[in-house]
C-alpha atoms as a PDB file:
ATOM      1  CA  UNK A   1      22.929   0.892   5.766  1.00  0.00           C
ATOM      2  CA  UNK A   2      26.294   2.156   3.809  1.00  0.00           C
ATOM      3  CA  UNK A   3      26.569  -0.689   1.534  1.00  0.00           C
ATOM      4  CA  UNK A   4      29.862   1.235   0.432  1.00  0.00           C
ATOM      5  CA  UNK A   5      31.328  -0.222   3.302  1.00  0.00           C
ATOM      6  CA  UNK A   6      29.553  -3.496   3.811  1.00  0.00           C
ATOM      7  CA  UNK A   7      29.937  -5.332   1.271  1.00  0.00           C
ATOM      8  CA  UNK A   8      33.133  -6.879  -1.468  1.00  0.00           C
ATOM      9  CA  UNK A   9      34.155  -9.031  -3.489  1.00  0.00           C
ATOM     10  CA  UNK A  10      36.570 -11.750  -2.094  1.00  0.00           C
ATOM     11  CA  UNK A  11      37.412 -15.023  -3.763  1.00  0.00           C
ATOM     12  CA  UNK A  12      36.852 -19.054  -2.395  1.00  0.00           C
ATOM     13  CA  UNK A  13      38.467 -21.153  -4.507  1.00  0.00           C
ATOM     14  CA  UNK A  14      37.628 -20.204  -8.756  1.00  0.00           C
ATOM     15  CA  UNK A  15      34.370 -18.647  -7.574  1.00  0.00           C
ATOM     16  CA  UNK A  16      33.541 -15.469  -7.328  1.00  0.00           C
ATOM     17  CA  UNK A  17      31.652 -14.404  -4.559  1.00  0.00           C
ATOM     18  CA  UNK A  18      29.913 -11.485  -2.598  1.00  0.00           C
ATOM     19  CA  UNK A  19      29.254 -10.676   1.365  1.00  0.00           C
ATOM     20  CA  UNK A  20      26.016  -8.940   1.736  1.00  0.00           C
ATOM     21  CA  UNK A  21      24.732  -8.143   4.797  1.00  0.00           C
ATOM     22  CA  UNK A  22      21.009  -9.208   5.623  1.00  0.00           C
ATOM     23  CA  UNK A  23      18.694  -8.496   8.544  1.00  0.00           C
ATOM     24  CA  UNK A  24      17.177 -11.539  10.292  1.00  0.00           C
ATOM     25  CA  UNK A  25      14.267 -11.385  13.033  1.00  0.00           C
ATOM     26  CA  UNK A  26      15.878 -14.359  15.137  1.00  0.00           C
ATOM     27  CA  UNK A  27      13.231 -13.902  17.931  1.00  0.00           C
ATOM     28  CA  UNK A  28       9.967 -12.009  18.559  1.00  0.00           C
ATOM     29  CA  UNK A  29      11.758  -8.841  18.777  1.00  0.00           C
ATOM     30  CA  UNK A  30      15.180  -9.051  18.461  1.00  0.00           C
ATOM     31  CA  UNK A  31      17.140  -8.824  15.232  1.00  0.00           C
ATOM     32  CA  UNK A  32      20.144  -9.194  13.587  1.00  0.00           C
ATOM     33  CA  UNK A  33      22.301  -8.286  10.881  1.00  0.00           C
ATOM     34  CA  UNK A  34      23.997 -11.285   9.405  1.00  0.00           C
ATOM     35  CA  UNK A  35      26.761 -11.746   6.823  1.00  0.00           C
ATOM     36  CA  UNK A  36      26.152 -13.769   4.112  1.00  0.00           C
ATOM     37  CA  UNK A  37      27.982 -15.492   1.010  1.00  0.00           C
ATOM     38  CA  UNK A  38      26.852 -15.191  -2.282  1.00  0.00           C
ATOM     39  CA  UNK A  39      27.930 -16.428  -5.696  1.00  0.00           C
ATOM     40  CA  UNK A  40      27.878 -14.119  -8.900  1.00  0.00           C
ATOM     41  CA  UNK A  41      24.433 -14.365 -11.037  1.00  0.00           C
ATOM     42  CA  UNK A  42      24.369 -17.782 -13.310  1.00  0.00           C
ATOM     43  CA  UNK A  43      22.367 -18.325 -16.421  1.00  0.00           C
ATOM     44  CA  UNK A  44      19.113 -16.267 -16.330  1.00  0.00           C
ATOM     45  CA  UNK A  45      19.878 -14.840 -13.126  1.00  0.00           C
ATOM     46  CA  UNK A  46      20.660 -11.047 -11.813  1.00  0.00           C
ATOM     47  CA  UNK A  47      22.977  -9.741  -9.093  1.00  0.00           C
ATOM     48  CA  UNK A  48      21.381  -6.688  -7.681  1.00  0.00           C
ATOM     49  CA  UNK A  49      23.408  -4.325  -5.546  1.00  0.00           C
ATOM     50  CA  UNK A  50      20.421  -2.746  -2.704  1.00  0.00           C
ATOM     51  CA  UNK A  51      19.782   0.990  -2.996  1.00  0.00           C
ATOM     52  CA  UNK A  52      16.414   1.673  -1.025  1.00  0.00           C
ATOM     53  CA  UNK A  53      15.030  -1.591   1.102  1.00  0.00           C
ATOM     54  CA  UNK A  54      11.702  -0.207   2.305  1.00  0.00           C
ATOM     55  CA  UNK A  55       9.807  -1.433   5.595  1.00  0.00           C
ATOM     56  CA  UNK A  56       6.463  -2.202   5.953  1.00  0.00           C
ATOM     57  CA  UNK A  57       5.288  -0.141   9.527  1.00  0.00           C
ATOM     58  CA  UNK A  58       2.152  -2.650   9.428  1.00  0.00           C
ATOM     59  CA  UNK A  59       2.970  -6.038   8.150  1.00  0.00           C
ATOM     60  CA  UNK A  60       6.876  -6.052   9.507  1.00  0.00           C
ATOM     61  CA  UNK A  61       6.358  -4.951  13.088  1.00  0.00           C
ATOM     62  CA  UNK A  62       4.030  -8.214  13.305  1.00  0.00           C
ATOM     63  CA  UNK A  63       6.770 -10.166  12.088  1.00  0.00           C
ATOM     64  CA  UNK A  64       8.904  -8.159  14.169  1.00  0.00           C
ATOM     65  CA  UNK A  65       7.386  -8.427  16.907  1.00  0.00           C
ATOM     66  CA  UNK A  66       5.673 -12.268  16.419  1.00  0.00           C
ATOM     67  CA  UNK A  67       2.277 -11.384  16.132  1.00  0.00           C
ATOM     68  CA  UNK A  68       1.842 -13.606  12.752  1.00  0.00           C
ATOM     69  CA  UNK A  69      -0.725 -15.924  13.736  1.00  0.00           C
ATOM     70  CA  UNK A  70      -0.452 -19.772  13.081  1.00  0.00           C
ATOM     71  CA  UNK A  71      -3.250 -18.980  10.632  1.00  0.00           C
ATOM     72  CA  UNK A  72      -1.947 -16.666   8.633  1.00  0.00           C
ATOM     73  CA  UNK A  73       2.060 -17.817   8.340  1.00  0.00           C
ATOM     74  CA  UNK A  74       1.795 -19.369   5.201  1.00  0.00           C
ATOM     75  CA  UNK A  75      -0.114 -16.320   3.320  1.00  0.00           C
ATOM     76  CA  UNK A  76       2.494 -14.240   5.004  1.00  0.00           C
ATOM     77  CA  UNK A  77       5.143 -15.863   3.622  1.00  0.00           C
ATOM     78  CA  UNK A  78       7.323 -13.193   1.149  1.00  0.00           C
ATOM     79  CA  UNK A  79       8.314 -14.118  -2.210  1.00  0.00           C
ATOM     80  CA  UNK A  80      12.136 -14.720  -1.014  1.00  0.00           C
ATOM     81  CA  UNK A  81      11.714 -15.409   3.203  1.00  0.00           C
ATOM     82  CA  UNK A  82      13.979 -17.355   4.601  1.00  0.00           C
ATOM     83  CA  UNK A  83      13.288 -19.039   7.567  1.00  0.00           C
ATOM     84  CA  UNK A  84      10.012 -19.053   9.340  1.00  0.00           C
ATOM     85  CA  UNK A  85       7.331 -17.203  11.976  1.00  0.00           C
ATOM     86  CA  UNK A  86       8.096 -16.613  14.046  1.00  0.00           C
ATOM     87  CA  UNK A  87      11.836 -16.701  13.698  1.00  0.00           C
ATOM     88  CA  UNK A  88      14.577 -17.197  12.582  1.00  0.00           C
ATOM     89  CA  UNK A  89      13.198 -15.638   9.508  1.00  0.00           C
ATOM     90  CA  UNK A  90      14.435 -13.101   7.025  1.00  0.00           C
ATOM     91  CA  UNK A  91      11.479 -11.293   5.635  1.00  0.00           C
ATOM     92  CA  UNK A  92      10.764  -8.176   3.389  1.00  0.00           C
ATOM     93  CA  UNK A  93       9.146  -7.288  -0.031  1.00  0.00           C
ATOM     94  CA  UNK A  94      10.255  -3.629  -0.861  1.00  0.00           C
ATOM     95  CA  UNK A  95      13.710  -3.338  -2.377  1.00  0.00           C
ATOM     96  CA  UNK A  96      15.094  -1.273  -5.110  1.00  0.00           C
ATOM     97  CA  UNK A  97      18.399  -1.729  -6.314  1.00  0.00           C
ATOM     98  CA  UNK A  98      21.119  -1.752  -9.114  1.00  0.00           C
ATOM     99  CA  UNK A  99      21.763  -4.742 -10.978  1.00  0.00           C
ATOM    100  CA  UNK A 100      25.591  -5.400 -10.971  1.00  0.00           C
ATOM    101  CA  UNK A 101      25.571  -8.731 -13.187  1.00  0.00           C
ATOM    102  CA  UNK A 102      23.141 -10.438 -15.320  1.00  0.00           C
ATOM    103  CA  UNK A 103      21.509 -10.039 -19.296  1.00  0.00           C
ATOM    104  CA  UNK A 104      22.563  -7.529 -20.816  1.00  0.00           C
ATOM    105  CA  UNK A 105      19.577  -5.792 -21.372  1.00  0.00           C
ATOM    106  CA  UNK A 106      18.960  -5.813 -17.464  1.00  0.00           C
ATOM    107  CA  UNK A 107      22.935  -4.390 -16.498  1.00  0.00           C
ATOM    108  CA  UNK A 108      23.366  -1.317 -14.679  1.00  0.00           C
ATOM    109  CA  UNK A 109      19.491  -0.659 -14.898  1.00  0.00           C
ATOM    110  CA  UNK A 110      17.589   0.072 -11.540  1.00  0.00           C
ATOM    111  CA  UNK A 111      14.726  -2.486 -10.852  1.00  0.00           C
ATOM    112  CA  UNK A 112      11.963  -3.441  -7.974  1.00  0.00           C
ATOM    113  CA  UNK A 113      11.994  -6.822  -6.117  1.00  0.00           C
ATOM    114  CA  UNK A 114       9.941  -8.482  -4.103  1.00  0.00           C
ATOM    115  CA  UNK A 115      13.265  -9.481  -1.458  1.00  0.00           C
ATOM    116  CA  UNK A 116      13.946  -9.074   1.957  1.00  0.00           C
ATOM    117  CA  UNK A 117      16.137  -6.377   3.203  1.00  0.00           C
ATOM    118  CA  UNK A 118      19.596  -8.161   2.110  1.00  0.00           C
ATOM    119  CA  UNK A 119      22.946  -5.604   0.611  1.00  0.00           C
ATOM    120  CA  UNK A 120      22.856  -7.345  -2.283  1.00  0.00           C
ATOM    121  CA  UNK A 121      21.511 -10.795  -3.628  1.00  0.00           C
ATOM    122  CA  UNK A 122      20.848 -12.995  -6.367  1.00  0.00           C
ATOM    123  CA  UNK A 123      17.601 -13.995  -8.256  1.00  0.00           C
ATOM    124  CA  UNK A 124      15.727 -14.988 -11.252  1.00  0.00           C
ATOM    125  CA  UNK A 125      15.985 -12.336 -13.891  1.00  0.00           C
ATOM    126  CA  UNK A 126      12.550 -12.657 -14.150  1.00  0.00           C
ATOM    127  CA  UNK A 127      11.713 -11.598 -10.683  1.00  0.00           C
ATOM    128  CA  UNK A 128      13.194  -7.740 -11.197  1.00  0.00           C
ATOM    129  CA  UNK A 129      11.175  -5.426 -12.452  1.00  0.00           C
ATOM    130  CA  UNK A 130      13.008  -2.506 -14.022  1.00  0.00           C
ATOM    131  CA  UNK A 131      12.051   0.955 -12.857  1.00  0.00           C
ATOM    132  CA  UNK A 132      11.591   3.426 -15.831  1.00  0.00           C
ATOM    133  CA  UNK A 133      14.325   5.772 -16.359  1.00  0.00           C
ATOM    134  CA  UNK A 134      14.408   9.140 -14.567  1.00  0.00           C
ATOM    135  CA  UNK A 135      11.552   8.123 -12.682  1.00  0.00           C
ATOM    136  CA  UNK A 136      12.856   6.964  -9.110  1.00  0.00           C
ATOM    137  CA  UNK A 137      11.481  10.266  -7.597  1.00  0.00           C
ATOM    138  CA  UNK A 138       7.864   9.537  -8.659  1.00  0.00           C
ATOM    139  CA  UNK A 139       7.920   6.103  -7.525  1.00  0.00           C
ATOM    140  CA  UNK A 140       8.963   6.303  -4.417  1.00  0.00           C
ATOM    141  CA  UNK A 141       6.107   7.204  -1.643  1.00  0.00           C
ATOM    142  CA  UNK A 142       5.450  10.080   0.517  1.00  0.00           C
ATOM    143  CA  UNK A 143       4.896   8.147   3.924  1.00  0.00           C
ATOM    144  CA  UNK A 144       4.091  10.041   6.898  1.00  0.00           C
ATOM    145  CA  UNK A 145       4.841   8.538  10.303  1.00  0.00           C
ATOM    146  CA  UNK A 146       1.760   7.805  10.965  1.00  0.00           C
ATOM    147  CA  UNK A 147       1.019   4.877   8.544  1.00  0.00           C
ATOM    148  CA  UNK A 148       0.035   6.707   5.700  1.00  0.00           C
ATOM    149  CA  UNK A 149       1.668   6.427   1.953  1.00  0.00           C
ATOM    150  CA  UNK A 150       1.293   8.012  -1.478  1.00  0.00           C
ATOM    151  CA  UNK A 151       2.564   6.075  -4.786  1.00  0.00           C
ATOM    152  CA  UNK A 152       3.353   8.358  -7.285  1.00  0.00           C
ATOM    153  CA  UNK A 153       4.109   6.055  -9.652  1.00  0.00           C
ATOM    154  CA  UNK A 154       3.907   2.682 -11.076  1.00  0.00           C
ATOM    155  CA  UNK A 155       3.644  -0.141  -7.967  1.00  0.00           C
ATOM    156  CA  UNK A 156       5.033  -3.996  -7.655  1.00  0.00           C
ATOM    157  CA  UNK A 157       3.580  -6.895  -7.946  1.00  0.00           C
ATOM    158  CA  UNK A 158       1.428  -8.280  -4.720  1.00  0.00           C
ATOM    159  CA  UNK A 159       1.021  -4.913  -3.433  1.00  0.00           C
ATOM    160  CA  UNK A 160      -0.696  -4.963   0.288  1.00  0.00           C
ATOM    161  CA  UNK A 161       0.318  -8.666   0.601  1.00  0.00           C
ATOM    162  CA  UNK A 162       0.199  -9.013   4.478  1.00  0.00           C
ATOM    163  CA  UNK A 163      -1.241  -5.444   4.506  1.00  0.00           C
ATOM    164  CA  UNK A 164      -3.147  -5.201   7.978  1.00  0.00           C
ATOM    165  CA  UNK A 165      -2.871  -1.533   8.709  1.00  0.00           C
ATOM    166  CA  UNK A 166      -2.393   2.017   7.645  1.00  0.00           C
ATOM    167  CA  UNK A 167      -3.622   3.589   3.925  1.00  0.00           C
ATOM    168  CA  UNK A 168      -2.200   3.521   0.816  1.00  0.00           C
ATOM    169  CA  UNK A 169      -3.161   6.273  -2.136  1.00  0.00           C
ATOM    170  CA  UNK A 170      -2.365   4.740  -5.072  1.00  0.00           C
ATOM    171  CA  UNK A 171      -2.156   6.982  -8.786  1.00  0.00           C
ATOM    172  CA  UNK A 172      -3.685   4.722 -11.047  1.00  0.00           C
ATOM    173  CA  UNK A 173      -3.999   6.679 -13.903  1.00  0.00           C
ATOM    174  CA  UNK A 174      -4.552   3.745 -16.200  1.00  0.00           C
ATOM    175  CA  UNK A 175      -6.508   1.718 -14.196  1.00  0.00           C
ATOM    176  CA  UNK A 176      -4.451  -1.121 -14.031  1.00  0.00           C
ATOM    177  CA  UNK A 177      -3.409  -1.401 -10.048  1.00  0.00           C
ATOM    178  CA  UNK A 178      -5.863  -3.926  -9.530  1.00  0.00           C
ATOM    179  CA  UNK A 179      -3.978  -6.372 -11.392  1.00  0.00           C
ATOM    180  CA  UNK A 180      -1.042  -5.901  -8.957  1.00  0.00           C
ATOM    181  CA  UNK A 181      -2.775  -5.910  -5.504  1.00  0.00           C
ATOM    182  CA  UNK A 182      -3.125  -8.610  -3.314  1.00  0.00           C
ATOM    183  CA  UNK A 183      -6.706  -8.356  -2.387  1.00  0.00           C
ATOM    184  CA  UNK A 184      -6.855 -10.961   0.688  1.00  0.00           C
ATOM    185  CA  UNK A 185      -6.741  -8.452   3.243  1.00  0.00           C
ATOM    186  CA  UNK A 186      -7.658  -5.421   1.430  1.00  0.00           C
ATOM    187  CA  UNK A 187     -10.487  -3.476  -0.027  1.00  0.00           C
ATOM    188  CA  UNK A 188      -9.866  -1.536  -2.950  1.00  0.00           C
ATOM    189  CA  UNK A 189     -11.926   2.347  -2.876  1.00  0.00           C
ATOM    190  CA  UNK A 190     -12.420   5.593  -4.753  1.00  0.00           C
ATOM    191  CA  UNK A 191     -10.799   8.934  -3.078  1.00  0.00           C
ATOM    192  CA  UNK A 192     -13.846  11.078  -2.562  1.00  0.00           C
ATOM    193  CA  UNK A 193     -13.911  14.599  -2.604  1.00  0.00           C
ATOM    194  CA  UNK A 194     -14.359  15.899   0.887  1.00  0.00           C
ATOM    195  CA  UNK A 195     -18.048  16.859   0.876  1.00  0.00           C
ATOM    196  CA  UNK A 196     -19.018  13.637  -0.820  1.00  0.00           C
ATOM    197  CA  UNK A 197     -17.233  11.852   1.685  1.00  0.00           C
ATOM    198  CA  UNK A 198     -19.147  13.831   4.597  1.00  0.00           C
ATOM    199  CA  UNK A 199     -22.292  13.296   2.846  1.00  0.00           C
ATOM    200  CA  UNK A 200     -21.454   9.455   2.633  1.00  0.00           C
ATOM    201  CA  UNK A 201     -20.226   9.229   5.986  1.00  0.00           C
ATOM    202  CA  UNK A 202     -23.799  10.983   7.969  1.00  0.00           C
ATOM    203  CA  UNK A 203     -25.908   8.887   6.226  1.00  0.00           C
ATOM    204  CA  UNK A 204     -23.761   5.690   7.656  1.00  0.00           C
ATOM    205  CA  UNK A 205     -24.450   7.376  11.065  1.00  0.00           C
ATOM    206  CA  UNK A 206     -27.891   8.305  10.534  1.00  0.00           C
ATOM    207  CA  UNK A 207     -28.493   4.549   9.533  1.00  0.00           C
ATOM    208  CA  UNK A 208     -26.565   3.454  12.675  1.00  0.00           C
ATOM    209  CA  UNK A 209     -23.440   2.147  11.033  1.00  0.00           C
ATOM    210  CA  UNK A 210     -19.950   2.660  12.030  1.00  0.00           C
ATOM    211  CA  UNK A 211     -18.070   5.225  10.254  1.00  0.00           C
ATOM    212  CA  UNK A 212     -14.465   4.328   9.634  1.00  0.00           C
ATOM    213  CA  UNK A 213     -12.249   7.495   8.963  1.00  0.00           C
ATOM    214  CA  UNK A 214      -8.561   7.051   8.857  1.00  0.00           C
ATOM    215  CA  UNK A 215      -7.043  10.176  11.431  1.00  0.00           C
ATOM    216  CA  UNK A 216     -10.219  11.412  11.376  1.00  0.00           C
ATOM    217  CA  UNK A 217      -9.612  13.160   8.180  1.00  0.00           C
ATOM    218  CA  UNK A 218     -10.970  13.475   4.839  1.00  0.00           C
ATOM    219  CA  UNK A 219      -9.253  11.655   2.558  1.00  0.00           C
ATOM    220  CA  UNK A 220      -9.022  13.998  -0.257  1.00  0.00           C
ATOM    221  CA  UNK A 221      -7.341  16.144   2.548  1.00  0.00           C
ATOM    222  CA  UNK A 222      -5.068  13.670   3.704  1.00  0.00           C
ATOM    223  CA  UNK A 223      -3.702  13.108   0.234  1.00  0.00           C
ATOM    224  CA  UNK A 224      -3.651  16.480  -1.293  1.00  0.00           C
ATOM    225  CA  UNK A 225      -0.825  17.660   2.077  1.00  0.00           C
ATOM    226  CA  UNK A 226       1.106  14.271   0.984  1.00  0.00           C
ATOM    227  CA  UNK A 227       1.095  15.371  -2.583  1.00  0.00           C
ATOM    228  CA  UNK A 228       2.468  18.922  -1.449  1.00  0.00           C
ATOM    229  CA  UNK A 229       4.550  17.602   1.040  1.00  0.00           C
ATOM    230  CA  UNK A 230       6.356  15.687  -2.287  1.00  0.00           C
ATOM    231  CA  UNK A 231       6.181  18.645  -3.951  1.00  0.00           C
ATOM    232  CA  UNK A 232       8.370  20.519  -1.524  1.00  0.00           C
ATOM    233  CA  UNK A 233      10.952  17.776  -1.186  1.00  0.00           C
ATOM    234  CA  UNK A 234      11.763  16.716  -4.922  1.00  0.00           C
ATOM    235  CA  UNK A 235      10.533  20.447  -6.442  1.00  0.00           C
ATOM    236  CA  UNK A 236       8.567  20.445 -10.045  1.00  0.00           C
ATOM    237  CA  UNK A 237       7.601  16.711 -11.725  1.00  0.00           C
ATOM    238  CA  UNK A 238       4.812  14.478 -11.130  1.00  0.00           C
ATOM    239  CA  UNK A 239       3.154  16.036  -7.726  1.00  0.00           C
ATOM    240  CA  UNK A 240       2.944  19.495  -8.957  1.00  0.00           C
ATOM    241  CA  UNK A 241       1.274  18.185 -12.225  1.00  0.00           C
ATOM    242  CA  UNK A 242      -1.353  15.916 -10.166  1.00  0.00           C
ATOM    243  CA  UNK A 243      -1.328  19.443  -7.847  1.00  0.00           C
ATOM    244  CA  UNK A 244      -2.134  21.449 -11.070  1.00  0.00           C
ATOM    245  CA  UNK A 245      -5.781  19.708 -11.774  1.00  0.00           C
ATOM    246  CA  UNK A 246      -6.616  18.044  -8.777  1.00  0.00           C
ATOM    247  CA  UNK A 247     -10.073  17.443  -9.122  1.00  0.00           C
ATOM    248  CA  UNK A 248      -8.807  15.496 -11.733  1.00  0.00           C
ATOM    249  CA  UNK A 249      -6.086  13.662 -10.145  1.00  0.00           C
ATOM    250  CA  UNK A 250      -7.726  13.286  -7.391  1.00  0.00           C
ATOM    251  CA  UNK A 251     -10.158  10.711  -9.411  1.00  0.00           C
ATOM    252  CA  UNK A 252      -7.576   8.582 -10.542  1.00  0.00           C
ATOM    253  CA  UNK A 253      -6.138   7.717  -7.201  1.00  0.00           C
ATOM    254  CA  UNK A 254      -6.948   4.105  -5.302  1.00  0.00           C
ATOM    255  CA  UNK A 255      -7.331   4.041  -1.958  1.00  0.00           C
ATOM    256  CA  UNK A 256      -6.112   0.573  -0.021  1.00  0.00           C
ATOM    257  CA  UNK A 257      -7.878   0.315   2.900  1.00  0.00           C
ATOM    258  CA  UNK A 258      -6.750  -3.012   5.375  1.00  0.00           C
ATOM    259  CA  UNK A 259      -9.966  -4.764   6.424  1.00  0.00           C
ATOM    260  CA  UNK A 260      -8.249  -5.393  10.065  1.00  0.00           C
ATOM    261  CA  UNK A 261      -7.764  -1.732  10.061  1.00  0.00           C
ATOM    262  CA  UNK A 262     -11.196  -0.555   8.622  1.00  0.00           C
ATOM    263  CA  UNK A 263     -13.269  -2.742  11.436  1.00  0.00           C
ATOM    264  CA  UNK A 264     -10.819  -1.565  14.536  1.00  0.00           C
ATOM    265  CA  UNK A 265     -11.402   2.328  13.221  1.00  0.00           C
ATOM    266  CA  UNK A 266     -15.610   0.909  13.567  1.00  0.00           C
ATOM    267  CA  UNK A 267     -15.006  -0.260  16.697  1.00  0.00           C
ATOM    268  CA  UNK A 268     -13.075   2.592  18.284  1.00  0.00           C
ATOM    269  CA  UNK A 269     -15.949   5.356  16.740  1.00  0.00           C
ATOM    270  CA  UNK A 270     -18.190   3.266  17.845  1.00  0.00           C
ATOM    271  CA  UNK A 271     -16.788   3.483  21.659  1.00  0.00           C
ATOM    272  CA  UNK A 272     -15.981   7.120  21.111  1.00  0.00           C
ATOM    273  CA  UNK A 273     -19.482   7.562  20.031  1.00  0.00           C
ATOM    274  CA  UNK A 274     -20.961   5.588  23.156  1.00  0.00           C
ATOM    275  CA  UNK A 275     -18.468   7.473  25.599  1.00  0.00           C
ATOM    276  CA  UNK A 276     -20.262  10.769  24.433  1.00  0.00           C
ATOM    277  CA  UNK A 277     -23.674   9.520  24.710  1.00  0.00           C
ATOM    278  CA  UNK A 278     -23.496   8.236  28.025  1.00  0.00           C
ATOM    279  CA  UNK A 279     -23.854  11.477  30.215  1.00  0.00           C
ATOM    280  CA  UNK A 280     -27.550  12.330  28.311  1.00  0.00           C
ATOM    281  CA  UNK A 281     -28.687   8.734  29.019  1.00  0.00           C
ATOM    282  CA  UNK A 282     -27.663   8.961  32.323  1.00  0.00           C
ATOM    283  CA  UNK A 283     -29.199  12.474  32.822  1.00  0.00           C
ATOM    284  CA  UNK A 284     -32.783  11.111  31.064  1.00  0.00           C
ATOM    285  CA  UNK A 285     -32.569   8.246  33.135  1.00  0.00           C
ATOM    286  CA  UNK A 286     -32.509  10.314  36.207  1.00  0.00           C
END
């Protein structure tokens, strides 16, 4: 959206306040885009001006859609929702954004928060997370349309909170991502090098497992096009570095795998594999 032209400043009374314009589900797929009132940022508080709002191709279109189950709606719940599943509700947890009032160690910087996807809004300072200077680029993902993402850079807090499908490649070069991801619906794995991952994956079939592969793809191969794909679009930084020694980089990557996700990938090789079996039963049986 072209915040330029959605939201001002207009005045009620003495007070100061903004119009932002925030996207509601109000039903199981139908939305809205609402205007709403807010003050300026009060003691200890920021007024961030949106940038980026990301959206979540897993997690939202089951909010989108009303797929949250009764069972899950409170674990769902984002840091700043409004409303509840499955609507009204105002839900999101991928914003960057400018902040236009507030400390003044925090003015003018660009920071990460955990809100829905809202113009502009008002929180605690201590819910933004300022994003290191000159680094936007690198933080940012590569997502492909097919529910796959590479993070660059440093992540948020509650990463893969709600997280039911797709794959995230995390650089972790520090080994610290743990501490930020949500682990309820999520297992946490190494990027293999191809062969490894082969290796790994025939002796799950010869021991009559189901093999869960994501596009049916290696991962390191999945990644490394992702990498080059960011590489292309932003030129020399952070990709063609990790591109440089890849082995290496490689290593320090996390992938997030969705638990949902991993067991419907089972079931569907395991189908695929029956499907192709069938005609040689059928042809011994006869």
């Amino acid at each position: 959206m072209n915040t330029e032209e959605i939201v001002g400043w207009f005045i009620e009374g003495d007070v100061s306040v903004r119009e932002a314009v925030a996207f509601w589900v109000d039903e199981p797929g139908v939305g809205d885009l609402r205007r709403e009132s807010i003050a300026g940022a009060g003691e200890g508080e920021v007024l961030v001006r949106t940038r980026w709002t990301g959206v979540s191709r897993g997690t939202e279109a089951s909010v989108f859609l009303g797929h949250v189950p009764p069972s899950e709606r409170e674990r769902m719940r984002a840091p700043f929702q409004e409303g509840d599943f499955p609507g009204p509700v105002k839900y999101g947890y991928l914003n960057v954004g400018v902040v236009e009032q507030g400390p003044d160690a925090l003015l003018g910087r660009t920071v990460f928060t955990l809100f829905p996807h809202q113009s502009a809004f008002v929180v605690p300072a201590e819910a933004v997370v300022p994003v290191p200077d000159g680094a936007v680029t690198a933080i940012f993902p590569v997502v492909a349309p097919d529910g796959t993402v590479a993070v660059l850079g440093h992540t948020g807090r509650n990463f893969a909170a709600g997280m039911s499908g797709g794959i995230a490649y995390v650089y972790d070069p520090d080994g610290t991502f743990k501490d930020r991801c949500n682990p309820s619906m999520v297992t946490l794995e190494r990027v293999l090098p191809e062969a490894e991952q082969a290796r790994e994956e025939r002796e799950l079939a010869a021991a009559g497992k189901a093999i869960a592969r994501h596009l049916d793809r290696a991962d390191d191969a999945i990644l490394r096009e992702l990498c080059e794909k960011h590489l292309r679009f932003t030129g020399p930084g952070v990709a063609l570095a990790l591109l440089d020694d890849w082995d290496a980089a490689r290593s320090k990557f996390v992938k997030v795998f969705p638990n949902e996700y991993r067991r419907a990938l089972g079931e569907l090789a395991a189908r695929t594999a029956a499907r192709a079996d069938a005609p040689a039963k059928q042809k011994a049986a006869a």
